[in-house]
PDB file of N, CA and C in Angstrom:
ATOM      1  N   UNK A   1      90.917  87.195 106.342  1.00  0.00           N
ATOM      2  CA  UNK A   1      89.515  86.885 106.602  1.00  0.00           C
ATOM      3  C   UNK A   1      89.415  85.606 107.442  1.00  0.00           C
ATOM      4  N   UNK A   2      88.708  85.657 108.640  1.00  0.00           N
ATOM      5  CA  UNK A   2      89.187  84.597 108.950  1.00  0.00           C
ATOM      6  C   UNK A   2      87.284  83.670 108.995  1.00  0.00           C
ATOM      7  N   UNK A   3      87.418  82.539 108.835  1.00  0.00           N
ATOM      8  CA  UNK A   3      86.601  81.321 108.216  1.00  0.00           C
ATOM      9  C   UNK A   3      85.740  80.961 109.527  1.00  0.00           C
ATOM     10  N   UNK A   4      84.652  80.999 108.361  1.00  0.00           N
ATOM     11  CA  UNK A   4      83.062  80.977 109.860  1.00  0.00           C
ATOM     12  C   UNK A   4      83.254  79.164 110.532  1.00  0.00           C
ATOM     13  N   UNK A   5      83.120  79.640 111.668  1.00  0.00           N
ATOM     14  CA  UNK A   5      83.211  78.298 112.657  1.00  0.00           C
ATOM     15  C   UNK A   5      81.786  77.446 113.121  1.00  0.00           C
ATOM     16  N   UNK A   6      81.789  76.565 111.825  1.00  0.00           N
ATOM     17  CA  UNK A   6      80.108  76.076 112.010  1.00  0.00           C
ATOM     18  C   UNK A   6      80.127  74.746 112.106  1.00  0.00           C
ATOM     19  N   UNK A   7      81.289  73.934 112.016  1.00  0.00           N
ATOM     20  CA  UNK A   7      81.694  72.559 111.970  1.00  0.00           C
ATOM     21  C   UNK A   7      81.897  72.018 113.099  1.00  0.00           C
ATOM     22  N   UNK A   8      81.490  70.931 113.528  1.00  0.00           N
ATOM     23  CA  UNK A   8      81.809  70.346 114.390  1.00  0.00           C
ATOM     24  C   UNK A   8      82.150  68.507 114.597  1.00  0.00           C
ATOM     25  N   UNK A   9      83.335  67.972 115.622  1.00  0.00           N
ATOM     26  CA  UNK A   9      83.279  66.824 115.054  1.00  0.00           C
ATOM     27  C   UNK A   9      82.643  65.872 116.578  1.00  0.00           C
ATOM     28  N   UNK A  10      82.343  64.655 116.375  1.00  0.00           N
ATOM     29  CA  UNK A  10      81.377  64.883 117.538  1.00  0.00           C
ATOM     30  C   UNK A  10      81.990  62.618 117.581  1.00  0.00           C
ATOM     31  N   UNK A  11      81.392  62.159 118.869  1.00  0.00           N
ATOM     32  CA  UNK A  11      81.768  60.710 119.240  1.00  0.00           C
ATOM     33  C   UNK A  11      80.740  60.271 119.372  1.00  0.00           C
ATOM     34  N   UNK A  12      80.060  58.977 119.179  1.00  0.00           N
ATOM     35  CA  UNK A  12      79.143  58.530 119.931  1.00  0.00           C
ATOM     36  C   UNK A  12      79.538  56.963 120.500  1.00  0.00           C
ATOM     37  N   UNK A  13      79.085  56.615 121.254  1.00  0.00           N
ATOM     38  CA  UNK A  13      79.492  55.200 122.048  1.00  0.00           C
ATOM     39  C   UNK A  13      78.724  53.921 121.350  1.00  0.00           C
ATOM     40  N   UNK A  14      79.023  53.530 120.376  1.00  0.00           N
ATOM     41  CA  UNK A  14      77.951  52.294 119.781  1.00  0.00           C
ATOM     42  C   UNK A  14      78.428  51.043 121.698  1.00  0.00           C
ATOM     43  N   UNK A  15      76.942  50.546 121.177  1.00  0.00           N
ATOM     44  CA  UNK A  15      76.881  49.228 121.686  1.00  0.00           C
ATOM     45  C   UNK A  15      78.169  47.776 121.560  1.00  0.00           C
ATOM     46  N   UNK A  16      78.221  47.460 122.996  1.00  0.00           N
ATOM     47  CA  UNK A  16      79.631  46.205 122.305  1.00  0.00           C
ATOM     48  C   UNK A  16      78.929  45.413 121.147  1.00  0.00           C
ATOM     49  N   UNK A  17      77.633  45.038 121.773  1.00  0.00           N
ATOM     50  CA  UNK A  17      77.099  44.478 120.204  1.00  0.00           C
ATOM     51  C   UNK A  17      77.970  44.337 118.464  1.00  0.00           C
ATOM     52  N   UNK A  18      78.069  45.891 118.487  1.00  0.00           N
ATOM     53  CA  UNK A  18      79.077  46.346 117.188  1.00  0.00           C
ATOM     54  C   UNK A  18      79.916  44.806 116.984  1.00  0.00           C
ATOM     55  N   UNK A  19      80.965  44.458 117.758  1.00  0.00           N
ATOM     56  CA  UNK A  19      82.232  44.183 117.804  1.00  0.00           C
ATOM     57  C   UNK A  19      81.485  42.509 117.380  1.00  0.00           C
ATOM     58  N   UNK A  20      80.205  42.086 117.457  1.00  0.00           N
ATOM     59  CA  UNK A  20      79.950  40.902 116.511  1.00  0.00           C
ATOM     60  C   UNK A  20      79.679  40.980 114.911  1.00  0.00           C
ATOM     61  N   UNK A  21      80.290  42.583 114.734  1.00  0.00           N
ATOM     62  CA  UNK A  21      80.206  42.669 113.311  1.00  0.00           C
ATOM     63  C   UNK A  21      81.661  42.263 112.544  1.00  0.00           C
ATOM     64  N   UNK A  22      81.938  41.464 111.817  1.00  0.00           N
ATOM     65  CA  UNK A  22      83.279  41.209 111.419  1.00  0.00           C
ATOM     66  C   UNK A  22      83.421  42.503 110.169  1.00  0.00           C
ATOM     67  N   UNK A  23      83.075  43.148 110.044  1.00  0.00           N
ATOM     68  CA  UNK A  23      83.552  44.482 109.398  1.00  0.00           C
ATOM     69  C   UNK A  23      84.088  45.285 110.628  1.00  0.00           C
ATOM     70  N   UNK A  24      83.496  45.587 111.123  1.00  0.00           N
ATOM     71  CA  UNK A  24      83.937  46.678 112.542  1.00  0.00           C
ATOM     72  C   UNK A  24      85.139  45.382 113.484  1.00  0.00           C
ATOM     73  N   UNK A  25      85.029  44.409 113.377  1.00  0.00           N
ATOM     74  CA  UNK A  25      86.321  43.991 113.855  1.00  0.00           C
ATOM     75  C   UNK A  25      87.614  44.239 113.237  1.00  0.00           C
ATOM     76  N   UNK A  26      87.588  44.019 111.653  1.00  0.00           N
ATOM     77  CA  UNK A  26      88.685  43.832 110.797  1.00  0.00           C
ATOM     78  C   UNK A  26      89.082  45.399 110.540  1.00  0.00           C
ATOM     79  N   UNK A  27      88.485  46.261 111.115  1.00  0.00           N
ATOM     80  CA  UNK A  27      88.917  47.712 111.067  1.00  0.00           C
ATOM     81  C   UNK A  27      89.497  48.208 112.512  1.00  0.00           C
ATOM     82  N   UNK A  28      89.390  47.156 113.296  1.00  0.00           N
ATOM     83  CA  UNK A  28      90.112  47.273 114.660  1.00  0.00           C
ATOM     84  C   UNK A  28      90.826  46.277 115.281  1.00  0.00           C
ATOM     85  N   UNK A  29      91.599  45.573 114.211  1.00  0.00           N
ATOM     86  CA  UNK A  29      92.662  44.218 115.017  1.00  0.00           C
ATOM     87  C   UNK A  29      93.149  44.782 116.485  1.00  0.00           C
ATOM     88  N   UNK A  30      93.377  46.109 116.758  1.00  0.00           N
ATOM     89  CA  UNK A  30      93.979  46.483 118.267  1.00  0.00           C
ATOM     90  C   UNK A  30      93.199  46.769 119.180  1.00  0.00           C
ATOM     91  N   UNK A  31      91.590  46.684 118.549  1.00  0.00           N
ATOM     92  CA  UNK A  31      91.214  46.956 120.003  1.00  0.00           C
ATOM     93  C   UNK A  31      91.433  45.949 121.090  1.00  0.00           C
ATOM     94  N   UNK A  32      91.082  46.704 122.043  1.00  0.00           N
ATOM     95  CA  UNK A  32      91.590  46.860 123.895  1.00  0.00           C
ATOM     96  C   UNK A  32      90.068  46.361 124.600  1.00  0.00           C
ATOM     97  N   UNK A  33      89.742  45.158 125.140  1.00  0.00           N
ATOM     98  CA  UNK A  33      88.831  44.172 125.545  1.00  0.00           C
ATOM     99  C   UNK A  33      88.517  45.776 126.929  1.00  0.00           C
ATOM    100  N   UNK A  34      87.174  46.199 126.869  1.00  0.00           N
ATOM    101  CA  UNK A  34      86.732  47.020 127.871  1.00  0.00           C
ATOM    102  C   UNK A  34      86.621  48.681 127.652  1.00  0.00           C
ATOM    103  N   UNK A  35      87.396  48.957 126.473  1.00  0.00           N
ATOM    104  CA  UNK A  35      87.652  50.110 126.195  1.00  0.00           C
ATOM    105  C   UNK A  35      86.101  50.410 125.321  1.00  0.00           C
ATOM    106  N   UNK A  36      85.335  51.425 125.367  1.00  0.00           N
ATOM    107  CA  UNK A  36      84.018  51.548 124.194  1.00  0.00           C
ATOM    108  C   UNK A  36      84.380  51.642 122.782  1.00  0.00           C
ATOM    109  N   UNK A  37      83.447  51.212 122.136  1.00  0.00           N
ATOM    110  CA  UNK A  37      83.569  51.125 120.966  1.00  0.00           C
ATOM    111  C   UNK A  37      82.770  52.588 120.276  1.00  0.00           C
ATOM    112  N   UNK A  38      83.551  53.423 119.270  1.00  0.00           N
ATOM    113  CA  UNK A  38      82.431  54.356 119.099  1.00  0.00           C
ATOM    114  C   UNK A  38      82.520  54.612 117.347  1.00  0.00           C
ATOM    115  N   UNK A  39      81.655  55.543 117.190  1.00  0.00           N
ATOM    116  CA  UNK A  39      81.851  56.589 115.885  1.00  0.00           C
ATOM    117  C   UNK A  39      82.355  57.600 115.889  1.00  0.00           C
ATOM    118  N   UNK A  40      82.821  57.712 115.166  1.00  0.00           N
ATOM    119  CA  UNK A  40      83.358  59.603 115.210  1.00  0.00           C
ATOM    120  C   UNK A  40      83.029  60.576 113.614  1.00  0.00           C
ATOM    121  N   UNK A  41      82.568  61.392 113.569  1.00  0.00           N
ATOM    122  CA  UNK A  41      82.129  62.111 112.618  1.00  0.00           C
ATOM    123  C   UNK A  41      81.956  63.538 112.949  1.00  0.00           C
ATOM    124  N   UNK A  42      81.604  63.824 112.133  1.00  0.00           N
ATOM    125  CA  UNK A  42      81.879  65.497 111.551  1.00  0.00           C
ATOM    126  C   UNK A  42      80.286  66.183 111.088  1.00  0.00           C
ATOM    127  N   UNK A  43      79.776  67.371 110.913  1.00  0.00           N
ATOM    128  CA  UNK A  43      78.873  67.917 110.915  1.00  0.00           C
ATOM    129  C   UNK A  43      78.662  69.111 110.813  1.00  0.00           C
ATOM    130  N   UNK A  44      78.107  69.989 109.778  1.00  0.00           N
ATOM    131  CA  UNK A  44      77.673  70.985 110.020  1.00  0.00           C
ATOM    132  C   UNK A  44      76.518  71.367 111.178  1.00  0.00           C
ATOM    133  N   UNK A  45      75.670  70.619 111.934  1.00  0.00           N
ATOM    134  CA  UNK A  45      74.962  70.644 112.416  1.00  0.00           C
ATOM    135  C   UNK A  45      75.365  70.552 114.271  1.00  0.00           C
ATOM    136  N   UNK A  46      74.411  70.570 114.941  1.00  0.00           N
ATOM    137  CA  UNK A  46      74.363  70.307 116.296  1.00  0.00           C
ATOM    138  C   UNK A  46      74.675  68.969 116.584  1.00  0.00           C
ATOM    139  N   UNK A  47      76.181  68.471 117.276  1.00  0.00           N
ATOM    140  CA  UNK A  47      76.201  67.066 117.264  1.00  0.00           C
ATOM    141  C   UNK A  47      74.862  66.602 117.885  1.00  0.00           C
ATOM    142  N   UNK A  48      73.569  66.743 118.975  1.00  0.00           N
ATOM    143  CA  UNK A  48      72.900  66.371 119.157  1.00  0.00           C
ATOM    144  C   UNK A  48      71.574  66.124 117.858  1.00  0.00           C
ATOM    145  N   UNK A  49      71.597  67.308 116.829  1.00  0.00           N
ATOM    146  CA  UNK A  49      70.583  66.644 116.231  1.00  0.00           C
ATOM    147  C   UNK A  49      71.337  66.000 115.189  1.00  0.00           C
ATOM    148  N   UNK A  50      72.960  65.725 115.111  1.00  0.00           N
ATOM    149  CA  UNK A  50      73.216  64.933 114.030  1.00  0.00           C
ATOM    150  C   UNK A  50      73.003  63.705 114.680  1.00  0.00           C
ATOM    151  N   UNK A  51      73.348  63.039 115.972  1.00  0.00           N
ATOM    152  CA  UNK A  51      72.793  62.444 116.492  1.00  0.00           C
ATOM    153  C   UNK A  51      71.629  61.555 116.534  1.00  0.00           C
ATOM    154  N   UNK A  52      70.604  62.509 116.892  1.00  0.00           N
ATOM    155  CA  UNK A  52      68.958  62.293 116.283  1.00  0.00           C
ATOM    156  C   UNK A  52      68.641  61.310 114.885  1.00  0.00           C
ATOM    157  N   UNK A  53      69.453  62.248 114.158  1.00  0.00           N
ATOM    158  CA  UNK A  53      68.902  62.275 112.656  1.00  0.00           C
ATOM    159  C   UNK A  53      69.960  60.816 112.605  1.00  0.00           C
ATOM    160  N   UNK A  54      70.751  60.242 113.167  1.00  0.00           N
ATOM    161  CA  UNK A  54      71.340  58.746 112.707  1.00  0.00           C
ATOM    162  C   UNK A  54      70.594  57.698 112.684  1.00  0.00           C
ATOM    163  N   UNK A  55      70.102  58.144 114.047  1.00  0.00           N
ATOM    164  CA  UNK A  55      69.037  56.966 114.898  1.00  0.00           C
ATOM    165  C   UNK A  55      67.679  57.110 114.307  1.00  0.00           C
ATOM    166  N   UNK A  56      67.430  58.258 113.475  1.00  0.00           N
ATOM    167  CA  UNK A  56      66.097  57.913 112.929  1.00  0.00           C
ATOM    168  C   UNK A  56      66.175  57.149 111.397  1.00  0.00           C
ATOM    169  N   UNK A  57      67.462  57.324 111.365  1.00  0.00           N
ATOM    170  CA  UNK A  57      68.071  56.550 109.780  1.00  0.00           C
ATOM    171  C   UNK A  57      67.993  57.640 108.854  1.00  0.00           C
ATOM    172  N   UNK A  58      68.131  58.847 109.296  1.00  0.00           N
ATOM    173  CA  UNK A  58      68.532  60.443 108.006  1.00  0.00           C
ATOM    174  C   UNK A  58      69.342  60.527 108.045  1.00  0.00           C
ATOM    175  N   UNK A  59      70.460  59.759 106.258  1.00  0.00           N
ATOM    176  CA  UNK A  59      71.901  60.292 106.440  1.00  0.00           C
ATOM    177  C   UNK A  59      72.464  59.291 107.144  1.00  0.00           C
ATOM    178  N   UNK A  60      72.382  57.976 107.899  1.00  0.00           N
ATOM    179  CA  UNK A  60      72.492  57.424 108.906  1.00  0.00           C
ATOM    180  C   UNK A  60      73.884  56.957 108.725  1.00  0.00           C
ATOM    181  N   UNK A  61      74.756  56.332 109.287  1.00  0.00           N
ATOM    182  CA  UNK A  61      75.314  55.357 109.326  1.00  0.00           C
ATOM    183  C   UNK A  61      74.886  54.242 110.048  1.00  0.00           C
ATOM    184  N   UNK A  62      74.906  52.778 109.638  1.00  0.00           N
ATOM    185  CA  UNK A  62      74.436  51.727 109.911  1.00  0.00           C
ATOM    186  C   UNK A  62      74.898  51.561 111.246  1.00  0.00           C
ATOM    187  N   UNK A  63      75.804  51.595 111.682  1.00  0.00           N
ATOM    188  CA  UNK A  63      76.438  51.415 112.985  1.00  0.00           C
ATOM    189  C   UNK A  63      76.325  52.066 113.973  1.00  0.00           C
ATOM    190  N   UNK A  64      75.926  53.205 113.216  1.00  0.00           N
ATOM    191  CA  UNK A  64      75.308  54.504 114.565  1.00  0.00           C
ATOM    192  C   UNK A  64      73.578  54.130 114.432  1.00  0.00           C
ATOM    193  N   UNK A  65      72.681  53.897 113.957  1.00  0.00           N
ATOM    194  CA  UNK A  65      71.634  53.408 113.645  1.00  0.00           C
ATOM    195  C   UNK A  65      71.008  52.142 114.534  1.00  0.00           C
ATOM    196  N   UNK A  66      72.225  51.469 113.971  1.00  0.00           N
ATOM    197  CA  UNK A  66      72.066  49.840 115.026  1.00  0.00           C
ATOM    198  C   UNK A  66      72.566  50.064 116.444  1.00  0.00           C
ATOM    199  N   UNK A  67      73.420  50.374 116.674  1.00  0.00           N
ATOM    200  CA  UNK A  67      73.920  50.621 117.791  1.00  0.00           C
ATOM    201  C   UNK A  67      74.494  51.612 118.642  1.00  0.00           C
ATOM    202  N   UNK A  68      74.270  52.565 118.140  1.00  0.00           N
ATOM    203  CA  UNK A  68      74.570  53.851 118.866  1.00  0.00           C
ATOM    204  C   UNK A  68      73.886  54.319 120.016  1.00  0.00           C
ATOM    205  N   UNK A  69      74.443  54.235 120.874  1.00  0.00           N
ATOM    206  CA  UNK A  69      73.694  54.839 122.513  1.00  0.00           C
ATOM    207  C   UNK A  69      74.067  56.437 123.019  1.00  0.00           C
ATOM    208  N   UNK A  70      74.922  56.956 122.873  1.00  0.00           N
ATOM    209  CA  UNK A  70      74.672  58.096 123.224  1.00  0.00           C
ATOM    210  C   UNK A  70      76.178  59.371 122.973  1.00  0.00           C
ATOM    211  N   UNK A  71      76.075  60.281 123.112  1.00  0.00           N
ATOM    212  CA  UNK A  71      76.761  61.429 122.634  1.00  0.00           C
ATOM    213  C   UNK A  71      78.771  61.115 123.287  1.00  0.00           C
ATOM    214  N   UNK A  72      79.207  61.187 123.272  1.00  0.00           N
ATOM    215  CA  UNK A  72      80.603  61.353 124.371  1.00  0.00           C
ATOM    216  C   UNK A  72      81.101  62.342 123.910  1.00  0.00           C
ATOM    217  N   UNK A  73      80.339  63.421 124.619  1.00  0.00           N
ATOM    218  CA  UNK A  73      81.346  64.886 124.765  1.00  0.00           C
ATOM    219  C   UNK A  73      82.833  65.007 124.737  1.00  0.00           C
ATOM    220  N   UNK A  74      83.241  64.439 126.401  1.00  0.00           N
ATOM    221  CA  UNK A  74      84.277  64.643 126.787  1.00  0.00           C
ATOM    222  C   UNK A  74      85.350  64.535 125.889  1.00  0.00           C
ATOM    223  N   UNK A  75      85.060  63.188 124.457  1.00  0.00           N
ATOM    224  CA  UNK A  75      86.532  63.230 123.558  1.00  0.00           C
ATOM    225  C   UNK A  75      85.884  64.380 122.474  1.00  0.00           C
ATOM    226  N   UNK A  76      85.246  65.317 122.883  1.00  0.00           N
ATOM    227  CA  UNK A  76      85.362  66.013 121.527  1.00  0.00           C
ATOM    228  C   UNK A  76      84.890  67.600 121.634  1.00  0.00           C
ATOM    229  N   UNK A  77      84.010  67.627 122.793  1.00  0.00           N
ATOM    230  CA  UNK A  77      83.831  69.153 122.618  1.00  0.00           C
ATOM    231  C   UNK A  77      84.734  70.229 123.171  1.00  0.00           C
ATOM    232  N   UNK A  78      85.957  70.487 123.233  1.00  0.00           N
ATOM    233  CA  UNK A  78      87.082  70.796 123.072  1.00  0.00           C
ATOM    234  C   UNK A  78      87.005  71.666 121.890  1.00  0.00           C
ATOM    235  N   UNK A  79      87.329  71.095 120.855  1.00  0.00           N
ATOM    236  CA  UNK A  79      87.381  70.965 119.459  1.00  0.00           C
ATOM    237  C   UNK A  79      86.330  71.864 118.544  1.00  0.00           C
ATOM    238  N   UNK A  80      84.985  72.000 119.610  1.00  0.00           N
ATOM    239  CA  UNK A  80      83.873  72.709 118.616  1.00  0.00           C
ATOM    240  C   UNK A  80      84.060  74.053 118.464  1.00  0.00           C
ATOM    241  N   UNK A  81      83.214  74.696 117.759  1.00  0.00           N
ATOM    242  CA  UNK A  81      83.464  74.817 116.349  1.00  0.00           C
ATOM    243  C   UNK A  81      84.435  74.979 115.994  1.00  0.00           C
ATOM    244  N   UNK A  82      84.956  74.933 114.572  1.00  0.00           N
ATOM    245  CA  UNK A  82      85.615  75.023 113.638  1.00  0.00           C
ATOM    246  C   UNK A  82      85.558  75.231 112.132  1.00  0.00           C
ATOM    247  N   UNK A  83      86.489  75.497 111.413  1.00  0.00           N
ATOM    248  CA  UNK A  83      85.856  75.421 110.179  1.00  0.00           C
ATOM    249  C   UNK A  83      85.724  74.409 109.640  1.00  0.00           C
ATOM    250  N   UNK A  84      84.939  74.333 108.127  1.00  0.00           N
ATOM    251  CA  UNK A  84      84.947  72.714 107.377  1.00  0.00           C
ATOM    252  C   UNK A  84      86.043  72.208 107.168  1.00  0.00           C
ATOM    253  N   UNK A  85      86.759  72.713 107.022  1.00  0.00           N
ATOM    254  CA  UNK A  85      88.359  72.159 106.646  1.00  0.00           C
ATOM    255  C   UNK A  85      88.713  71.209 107.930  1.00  0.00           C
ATOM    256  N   UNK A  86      88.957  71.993 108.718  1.00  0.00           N
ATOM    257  CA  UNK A  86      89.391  71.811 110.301  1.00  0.00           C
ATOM    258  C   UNK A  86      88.860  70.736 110.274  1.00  0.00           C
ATOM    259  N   UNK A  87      87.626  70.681 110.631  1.00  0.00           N
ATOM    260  CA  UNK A  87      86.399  69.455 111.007  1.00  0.00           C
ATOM    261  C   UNK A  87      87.181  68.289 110.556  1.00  0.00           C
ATOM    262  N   UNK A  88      86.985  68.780 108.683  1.00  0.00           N
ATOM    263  CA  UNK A  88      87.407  67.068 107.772  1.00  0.00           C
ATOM    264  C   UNK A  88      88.534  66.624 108.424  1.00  0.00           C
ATOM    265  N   UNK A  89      89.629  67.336 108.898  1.00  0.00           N
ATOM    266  CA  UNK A  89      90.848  66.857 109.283  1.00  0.00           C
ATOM    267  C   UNK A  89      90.511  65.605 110.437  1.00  0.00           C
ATOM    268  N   UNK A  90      90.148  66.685 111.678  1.00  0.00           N
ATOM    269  CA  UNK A  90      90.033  66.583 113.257  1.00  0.00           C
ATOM    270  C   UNK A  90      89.290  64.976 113.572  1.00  0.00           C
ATOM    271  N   UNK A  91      88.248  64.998 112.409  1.00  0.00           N
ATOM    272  CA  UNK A  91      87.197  63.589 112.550  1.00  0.00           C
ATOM    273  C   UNK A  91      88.513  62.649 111.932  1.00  0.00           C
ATOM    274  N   UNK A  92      89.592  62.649 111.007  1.00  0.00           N
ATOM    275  CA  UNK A  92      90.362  61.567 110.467  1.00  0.00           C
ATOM    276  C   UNK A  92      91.275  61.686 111.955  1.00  0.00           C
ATOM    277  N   UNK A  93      91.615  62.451 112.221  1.00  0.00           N
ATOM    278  CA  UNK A  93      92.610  62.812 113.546  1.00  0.00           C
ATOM    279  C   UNK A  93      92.378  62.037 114.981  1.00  0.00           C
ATOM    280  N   UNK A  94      90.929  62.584 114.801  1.00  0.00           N
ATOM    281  CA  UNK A  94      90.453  61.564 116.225  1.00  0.00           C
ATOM    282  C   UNK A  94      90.480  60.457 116.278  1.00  0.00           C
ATOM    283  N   UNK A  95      89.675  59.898 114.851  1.00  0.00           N
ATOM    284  CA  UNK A  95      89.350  58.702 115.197  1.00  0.00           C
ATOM    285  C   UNK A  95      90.651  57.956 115.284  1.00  0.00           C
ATOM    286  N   UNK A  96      92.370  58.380 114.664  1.00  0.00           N
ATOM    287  CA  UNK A  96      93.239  57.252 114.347  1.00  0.00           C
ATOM    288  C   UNK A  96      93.314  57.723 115.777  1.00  0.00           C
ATOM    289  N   UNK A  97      93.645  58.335 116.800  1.00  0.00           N
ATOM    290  CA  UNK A  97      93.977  58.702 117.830  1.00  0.00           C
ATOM    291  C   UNK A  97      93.330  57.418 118.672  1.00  0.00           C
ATOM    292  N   UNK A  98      92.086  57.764 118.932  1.00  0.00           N
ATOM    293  CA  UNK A  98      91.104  56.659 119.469  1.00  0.00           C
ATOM    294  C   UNK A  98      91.205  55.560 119.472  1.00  0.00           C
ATOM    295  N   UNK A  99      91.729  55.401 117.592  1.00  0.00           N
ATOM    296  CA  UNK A  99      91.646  53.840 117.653  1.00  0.00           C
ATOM    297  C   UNK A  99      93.121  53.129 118.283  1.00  0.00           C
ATOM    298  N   UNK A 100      94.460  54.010 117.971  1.00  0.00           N
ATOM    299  CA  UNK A 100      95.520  53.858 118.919  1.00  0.00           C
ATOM    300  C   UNK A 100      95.713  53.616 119.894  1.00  0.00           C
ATOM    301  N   UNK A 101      94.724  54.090 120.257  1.00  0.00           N
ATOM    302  CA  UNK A 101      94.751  53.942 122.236  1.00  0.00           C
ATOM    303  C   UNK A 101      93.802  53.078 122.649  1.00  0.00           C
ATOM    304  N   UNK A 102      93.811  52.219 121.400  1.00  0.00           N
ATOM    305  CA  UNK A 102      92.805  50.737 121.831  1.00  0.00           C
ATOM    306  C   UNK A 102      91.174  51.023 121.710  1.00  0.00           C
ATOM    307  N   UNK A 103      90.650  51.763 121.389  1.00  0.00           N
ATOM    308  CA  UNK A 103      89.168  52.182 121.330  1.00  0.00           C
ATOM    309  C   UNK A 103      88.616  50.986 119.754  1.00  0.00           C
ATOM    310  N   UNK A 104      87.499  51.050 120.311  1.00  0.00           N
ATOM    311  CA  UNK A 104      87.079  50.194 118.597  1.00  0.00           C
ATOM    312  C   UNK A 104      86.515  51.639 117.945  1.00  0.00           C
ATOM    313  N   UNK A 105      86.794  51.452 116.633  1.00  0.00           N
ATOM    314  CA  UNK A 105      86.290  52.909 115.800  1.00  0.00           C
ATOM    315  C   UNK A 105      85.993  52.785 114.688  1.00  0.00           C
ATOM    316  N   UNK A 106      84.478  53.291 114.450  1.00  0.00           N
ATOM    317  CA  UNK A 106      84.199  53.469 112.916  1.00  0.00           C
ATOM    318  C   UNK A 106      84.587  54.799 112.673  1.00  0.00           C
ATOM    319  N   UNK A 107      84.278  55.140 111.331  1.00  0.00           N
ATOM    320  CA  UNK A 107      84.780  56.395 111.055  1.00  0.00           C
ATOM    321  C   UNK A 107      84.492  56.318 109.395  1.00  0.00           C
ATOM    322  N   UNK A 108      83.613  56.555 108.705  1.00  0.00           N
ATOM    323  CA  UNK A 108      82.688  56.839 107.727  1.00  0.00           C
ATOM    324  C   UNK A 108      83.644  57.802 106.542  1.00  0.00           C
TER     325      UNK A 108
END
């Protein structure tokens, strides 16, 4: 049987702003001076209205709330859909990926 593909894991670009948060610093001693700073998360929903629903503060994360500017496809829609399983993985997957390669990264 193979498993309905409704998950998706999705990036968004917070503001450098972020990086005057000493929580979001001390979760990125490696970031890379120029590289964006983002979120990465997971969703049953349309990354655009999970999106939405951050910035209106439904479900939010603070960091996507305060500073989140906009969607970044390119590291992730590849990846869409999938199953829930998949998803939970792919969002822990990305983000260490991301943050490896010098990116600043929350990840919820």
């Amino acid at each position: 049987m193979k498993l309905p593909q409704r998950h998706n894991v999705y990036v968004i670009e917070l503001s450098k702003d972020v990086l005057k948060k000493r929580r979001f610093l001390r979760a990125n001693p490696d970031y890379k001076d120029g590289l964006p700073c983002v979120y990465v998360g997971m969703t049953g929903l349309d990354p655009d209205v999970r999106f939405d629903k951050h910035k209106a503060g439904i479900q939010s994360n603070r960091f996507v709330k305060d500073y989140g500017l906009h969607l970044m496809p390119e590291l992730y829609h590849e990846f869409n859909p999938m199953p829930y399983e998949d998803a939970r993985y792919m969002e822990v997957d990305l983000a260490i990926r991301l943050r490896q390669s010098g990116y600043g990264v929350w990840q919820a």
